[in-house]
Each structure stands twice: as C-alpha cells, then as structure tokens.
N, C-alpha and C. Protein backbone atom coordinates (compact mmCIF):
# COMPACT_ATOMS: atom_id res chain seq x y z
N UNK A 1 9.18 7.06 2.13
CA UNK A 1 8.97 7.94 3.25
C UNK A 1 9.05 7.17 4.58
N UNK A 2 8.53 5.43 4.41
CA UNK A 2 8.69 5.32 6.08
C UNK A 2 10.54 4.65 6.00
N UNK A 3 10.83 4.62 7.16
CA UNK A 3 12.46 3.85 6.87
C UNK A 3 12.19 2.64 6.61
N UNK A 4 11.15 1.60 7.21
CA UNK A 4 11.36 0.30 7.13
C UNK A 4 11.26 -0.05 5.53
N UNK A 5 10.20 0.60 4.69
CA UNK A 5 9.68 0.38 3.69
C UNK A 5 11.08 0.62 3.11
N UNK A 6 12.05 1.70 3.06
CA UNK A 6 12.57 2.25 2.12
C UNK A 6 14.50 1.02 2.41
N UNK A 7 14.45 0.59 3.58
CA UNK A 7 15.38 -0.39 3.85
C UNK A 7 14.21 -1.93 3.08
N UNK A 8 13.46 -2.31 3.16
CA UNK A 8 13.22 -3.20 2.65
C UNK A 8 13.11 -3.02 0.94
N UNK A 9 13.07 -2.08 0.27
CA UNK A 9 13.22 -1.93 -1.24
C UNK A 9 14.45 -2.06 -1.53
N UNK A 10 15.60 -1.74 -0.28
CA UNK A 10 16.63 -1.38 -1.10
C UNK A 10 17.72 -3.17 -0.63
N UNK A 11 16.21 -3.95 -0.76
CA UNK A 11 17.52 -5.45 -0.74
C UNK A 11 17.27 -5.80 -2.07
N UNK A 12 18.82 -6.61 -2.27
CA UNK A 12 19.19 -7.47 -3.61
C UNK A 12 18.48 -8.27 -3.95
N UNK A 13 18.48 -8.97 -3.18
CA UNK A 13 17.50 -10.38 -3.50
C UNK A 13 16.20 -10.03 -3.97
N UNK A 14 15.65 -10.49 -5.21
CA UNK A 14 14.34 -10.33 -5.28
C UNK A 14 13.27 -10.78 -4.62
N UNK A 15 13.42 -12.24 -4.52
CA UNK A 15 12.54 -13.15 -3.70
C UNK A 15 12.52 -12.46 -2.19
N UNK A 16 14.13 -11.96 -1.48
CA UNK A 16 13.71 -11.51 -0.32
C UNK A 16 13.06 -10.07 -0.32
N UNK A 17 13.30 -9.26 -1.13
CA UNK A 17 12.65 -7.63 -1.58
C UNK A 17 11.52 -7.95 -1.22
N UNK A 18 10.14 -9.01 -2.44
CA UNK A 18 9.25 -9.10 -1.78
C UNK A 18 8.53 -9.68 -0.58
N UNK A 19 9.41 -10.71 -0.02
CA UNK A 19 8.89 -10.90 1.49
C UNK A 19 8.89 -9.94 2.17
N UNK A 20 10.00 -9.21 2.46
CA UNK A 20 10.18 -8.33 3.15
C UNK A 20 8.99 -6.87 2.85
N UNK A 21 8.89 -6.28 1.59
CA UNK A 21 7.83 -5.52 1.52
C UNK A 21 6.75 -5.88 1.69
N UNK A 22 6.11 -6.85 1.30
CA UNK A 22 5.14 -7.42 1.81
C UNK A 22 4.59 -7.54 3.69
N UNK A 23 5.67 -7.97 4.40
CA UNK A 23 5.95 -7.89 5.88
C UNK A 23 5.60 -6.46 6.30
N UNK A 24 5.97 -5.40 5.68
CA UNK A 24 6.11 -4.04 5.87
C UNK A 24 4.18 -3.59 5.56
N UNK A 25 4.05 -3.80 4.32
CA UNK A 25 2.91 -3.01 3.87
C UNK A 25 1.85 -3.85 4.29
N UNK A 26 1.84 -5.55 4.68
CA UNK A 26 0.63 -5.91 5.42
C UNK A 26 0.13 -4.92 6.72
N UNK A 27 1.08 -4.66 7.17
CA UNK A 27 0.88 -3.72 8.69
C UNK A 27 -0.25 -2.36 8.58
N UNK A 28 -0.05 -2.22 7.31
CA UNK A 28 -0.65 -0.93 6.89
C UNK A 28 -2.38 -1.10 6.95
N UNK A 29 -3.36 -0.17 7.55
CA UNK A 29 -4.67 -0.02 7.32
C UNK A 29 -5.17 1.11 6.88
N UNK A 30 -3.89 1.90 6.59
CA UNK A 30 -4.88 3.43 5.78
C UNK A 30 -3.87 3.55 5.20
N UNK A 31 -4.36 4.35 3.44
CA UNK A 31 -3.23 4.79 2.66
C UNK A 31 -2.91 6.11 2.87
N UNK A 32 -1.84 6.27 3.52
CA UNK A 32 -1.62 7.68 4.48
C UNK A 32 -1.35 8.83 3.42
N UNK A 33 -1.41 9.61 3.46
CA UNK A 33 -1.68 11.22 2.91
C UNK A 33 -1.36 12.77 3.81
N UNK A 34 -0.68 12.13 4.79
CA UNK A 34 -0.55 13.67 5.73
C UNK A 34 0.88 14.12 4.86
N UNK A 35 0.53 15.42 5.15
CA UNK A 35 1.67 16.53 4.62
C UNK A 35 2.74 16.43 5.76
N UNK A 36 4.15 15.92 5.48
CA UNK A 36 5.32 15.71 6.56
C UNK A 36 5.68 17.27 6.97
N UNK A 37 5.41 18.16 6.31
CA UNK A 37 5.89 19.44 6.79
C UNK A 37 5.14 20.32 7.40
N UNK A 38 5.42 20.53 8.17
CA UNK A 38 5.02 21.47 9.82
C UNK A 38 4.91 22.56 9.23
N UNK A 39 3.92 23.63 9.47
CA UNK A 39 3.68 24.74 9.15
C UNK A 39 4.75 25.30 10.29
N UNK A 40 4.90 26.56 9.14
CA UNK A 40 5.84 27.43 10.02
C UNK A 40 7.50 27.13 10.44
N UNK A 41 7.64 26.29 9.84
CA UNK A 41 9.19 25.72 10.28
C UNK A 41 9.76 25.91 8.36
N UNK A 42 10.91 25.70 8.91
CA UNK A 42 11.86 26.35 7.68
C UNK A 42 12.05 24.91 6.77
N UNK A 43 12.02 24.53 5.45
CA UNK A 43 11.93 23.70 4.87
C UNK A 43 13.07 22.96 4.76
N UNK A 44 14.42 23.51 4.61
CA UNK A 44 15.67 23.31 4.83
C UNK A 44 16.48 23.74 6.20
N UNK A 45 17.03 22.94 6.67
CA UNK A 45 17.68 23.69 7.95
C UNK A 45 19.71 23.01 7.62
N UNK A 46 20.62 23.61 7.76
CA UNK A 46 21.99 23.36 7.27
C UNK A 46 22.44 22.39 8.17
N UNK A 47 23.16 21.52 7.57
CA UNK A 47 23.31 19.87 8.69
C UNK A 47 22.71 18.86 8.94
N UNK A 48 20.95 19.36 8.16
CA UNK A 48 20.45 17.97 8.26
C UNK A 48 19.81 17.91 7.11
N UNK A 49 19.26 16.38 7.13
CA UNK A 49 18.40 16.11 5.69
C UNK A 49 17.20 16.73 5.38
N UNK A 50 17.07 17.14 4.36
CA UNK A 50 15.68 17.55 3.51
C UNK A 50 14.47 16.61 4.36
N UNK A 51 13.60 17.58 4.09
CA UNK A 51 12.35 16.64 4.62
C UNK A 51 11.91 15.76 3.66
N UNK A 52 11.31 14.55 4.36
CA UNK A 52 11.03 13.75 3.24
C UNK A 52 9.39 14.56 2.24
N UNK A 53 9.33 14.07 1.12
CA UNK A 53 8.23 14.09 0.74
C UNK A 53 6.77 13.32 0.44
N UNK A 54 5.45 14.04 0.48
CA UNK A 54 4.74 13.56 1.02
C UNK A 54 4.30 12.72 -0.43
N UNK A 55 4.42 11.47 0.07
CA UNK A 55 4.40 10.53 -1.01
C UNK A 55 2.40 10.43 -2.34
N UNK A 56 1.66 10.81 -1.62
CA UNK A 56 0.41 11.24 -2.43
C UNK A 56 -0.74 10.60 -2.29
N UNK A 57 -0.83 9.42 -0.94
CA UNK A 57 -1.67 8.44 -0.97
C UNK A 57 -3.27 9.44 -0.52
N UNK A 58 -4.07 8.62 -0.85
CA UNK A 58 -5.58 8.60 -0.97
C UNK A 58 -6.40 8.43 0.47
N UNK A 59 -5.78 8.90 1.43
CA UNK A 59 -6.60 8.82 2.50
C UNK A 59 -7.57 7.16 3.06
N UNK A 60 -7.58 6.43 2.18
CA UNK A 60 -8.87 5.50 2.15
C UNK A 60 -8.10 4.02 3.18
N UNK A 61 -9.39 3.75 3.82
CA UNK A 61 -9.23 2.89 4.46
C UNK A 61 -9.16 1.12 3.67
N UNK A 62 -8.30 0.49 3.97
CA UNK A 62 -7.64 -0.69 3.59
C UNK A 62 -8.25 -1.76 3.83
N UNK A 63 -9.10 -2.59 2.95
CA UNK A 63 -9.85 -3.84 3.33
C UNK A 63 -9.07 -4.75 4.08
N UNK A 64 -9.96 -5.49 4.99
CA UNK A 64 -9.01 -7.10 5.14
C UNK A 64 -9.49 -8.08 3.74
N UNK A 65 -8.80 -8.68 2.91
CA UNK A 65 -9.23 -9.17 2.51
C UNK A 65 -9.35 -10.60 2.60
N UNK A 66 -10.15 -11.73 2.68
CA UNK A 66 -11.05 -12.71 3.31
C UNK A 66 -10.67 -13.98 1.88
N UNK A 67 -10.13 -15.27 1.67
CA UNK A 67 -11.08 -15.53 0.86
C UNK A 67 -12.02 -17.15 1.37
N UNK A 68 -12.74 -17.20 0.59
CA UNK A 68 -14.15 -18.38 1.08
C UNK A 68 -13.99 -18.89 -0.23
N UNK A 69 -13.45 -20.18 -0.50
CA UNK A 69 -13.66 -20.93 -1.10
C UNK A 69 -12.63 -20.45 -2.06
N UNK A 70 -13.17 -20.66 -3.66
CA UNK A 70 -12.96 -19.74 -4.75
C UNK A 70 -13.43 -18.46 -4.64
N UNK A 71 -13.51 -17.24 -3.88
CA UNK A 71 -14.42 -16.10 -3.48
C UNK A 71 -13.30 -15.16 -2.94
N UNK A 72 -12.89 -13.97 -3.36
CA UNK A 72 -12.54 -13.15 -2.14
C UNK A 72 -13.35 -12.08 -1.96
N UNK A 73 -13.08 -11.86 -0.89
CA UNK A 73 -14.26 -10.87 0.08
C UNK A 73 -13.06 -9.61 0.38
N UNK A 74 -14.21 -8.73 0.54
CA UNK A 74 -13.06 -7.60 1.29
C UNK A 74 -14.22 -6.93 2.47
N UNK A 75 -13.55 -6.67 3.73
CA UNK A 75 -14.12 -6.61 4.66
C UNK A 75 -14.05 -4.90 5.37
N UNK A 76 -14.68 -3.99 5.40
CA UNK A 76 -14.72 -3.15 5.69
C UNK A 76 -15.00 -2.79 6.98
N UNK A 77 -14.45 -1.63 8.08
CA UNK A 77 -15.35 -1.44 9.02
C UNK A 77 -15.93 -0.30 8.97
N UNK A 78 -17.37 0.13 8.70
CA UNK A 78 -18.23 1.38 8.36
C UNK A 78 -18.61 1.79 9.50
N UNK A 79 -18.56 3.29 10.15
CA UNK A 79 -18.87 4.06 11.26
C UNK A 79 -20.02 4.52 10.81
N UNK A 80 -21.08 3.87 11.60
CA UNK A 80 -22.34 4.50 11.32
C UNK A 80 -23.19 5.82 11.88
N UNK A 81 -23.99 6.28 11.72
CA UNK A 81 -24.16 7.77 12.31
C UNK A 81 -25.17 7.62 13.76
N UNK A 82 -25.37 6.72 13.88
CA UNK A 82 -26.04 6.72 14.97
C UNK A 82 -25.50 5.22 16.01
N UNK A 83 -24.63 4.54 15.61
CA UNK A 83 -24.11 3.64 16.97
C UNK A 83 -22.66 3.13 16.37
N UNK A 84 -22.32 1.96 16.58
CA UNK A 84 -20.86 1.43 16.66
C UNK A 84 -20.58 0.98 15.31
N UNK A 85 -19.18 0.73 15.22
CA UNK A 85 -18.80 0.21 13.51
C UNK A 85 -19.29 -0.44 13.58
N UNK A 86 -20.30 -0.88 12.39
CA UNK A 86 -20.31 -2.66 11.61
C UNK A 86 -19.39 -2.79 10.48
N UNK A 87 -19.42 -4.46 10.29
CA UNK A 87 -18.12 -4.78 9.52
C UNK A 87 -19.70 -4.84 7.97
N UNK A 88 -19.04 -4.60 6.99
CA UNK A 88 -19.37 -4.69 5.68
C UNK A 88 -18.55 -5.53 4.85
N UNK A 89 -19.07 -6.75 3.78
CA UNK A 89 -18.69 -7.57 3.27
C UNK A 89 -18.57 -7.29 1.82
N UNK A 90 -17.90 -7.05 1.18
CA UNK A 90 -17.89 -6.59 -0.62
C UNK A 90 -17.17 -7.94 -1.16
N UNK A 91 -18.06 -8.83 -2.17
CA UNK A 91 -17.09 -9.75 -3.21
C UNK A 91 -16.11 -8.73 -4.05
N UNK A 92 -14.96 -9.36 -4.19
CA UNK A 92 -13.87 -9.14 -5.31
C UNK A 92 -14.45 -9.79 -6.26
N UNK A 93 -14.79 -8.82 -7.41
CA UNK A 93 -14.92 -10.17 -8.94
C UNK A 93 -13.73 -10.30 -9.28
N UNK A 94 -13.82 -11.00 -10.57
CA UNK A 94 -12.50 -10.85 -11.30
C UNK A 94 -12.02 -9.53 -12.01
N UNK A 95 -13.08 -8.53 -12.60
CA UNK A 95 -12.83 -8.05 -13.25
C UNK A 95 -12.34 -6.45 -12.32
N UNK A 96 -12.69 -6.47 -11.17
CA UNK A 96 -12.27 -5.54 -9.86
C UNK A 96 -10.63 -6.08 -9.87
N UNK A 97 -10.53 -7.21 -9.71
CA UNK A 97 -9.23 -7.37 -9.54
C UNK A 97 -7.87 -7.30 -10.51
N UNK A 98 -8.40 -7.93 -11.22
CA UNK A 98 -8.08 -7.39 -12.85
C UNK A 98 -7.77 -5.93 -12.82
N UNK A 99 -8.59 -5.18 -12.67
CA UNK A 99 -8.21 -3.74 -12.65
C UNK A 99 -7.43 -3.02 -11.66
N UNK A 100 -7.60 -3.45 -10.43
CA UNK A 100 -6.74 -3.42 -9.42
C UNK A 100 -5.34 -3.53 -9.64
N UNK A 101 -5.07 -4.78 -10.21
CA UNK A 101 -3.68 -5.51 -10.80
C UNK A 101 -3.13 -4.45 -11.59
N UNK A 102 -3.84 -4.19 -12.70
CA UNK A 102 -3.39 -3.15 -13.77
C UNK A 102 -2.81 -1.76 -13.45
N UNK A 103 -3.28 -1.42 -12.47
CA UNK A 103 -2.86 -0.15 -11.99
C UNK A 103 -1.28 -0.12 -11.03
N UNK A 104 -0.86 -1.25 -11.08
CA UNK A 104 0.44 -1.03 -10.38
C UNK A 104 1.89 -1.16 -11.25
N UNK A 105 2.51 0.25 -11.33
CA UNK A 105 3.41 0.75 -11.95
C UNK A 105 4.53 0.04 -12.22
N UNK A 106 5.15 0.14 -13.05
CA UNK A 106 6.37 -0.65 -13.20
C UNK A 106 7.34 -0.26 -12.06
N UNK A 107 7.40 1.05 -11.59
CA UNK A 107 8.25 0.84 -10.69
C UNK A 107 8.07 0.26 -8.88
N UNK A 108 6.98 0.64 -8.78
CA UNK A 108 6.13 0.00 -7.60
C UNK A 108 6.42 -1.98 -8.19
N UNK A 109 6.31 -2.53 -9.29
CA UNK A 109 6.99 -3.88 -9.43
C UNK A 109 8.31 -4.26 -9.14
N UNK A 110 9.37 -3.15 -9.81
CA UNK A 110 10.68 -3.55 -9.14
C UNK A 110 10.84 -3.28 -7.57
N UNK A 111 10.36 -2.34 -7.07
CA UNK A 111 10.09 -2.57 -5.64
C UNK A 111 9.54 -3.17 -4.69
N UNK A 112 8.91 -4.22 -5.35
CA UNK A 112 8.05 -5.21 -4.89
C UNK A 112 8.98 -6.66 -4.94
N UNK A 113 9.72 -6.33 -6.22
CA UNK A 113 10.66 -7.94 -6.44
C UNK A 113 10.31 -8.25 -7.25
N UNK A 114 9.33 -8.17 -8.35
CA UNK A 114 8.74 -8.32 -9.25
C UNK A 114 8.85 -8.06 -11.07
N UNK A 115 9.48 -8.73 -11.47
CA UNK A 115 10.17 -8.52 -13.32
C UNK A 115 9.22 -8.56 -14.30
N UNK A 116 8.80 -7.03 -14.44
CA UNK A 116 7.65 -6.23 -15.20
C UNK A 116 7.54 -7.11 -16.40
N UNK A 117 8.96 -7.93 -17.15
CA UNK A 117 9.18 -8.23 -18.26
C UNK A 117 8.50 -9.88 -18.03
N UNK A 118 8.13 -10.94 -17.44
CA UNK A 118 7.83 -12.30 -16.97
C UNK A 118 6.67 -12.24 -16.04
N UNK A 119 6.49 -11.26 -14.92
CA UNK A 119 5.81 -11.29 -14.25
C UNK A 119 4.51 -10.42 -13.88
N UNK A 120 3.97 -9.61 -15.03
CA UNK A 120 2.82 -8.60 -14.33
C UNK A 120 1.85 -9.30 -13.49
N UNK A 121 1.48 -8.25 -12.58
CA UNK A 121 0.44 -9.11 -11.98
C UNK A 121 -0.91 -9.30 -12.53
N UNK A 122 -1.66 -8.70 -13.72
CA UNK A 122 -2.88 -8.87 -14.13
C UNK A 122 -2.56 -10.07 -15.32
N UNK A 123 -1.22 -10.45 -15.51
CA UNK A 123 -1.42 -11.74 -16.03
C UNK A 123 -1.57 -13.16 -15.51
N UNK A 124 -1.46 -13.23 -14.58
CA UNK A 124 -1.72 -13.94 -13.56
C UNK A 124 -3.22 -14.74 -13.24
C-alpha cells in the first residue's frame, strides 16, 4: 500500500531487498489500519487504478527498541490521564521474542530478503 515499501520489495537483490525494507519500515511508529476508501466516492472510476487495499494492521503503537548490555528493552510513550507522556520501559525476554519471530509469514520473509528454507528468524 505505501509506494516506497512496495518499490523496495520489488528489488532483485536480496541482501539489497532487505536494507532497503528495513530503511522503509524503521520510519514507521504506528501499525496503520485506516480504511483508504473515502466514503461516498465510487470504488472504481474508468482510467485509473483501483484503490489500493487496506492492508489490516492493528492500530498499536511501535516500541523503540533499546538494547543494555545482553538486555533488550522496549520503550513506550504512555499518555497519562491527568498530565504529559511518560516513557515506559518493558524487558524483551527470550521467549517474547521467540514468539514475536514466529509469527512472521513466509511471505512477509521473501519480502524482507529472507530464504524461509536457511534462514527463519526464530532460529536464530
């Protein structure tokens, strides 16, 4: 759905695929979820492209993640109900990450640069 993302999937090189996506999706701080289509407007119009579709993300805001030592941290900023954000500190265990890892699709790997068959990331 965005162009840069969808020009950076579509290079040859693997090694450069994932620099380049990587470059793209660091930028990112929310996993976006808005509906691309405008109420009230016609879904198809003749001469131009289909609207894109709304890819399905989760609304949720995107840690920085930190690490200290052997440690990673993920750093939140929480809006509190009565004054200004504070930042919130969460350890990554292993077994958070581990699961994290596991959940990314084989095809989200070839779009990453990544050979599902040598390289998963929860083996790592």
């Amino acid at each position: 759905s965005d162009p840069e993302f969808v020009t950076a999937i579509n290079t040859r090189d693997a090694k450069l695929r994932f620099n380049r996506v990587w470059a793209v999706c660091k930028k990112k701080r929310r996993c976006e979820n808005e509906d691309r289509n405008q109420k009230g407007e016609e879904e198809f119009t003749p001469g131009t492209k289909p609207a894109l579709n709304n890819h399905g993300g989760c609304g949720n805001v995107q840690p920085q993640v930190r690490q200290a030592a052997l440690q990673l941290k993920a750093a939140f900023d929480v809006a509190s109900e009565d004054g200004p954000k504070r930042r919130e500190t969460v350890p990554i265990t292993p077994e958070m990450a581990h699961g994290i890892l596991r959940r990314i699709s084989e095809e989200d790997l070839r779009h990453m640069g990544l050979n599902s068959d040598y390289a998963r990331p929860e083996w790592m």
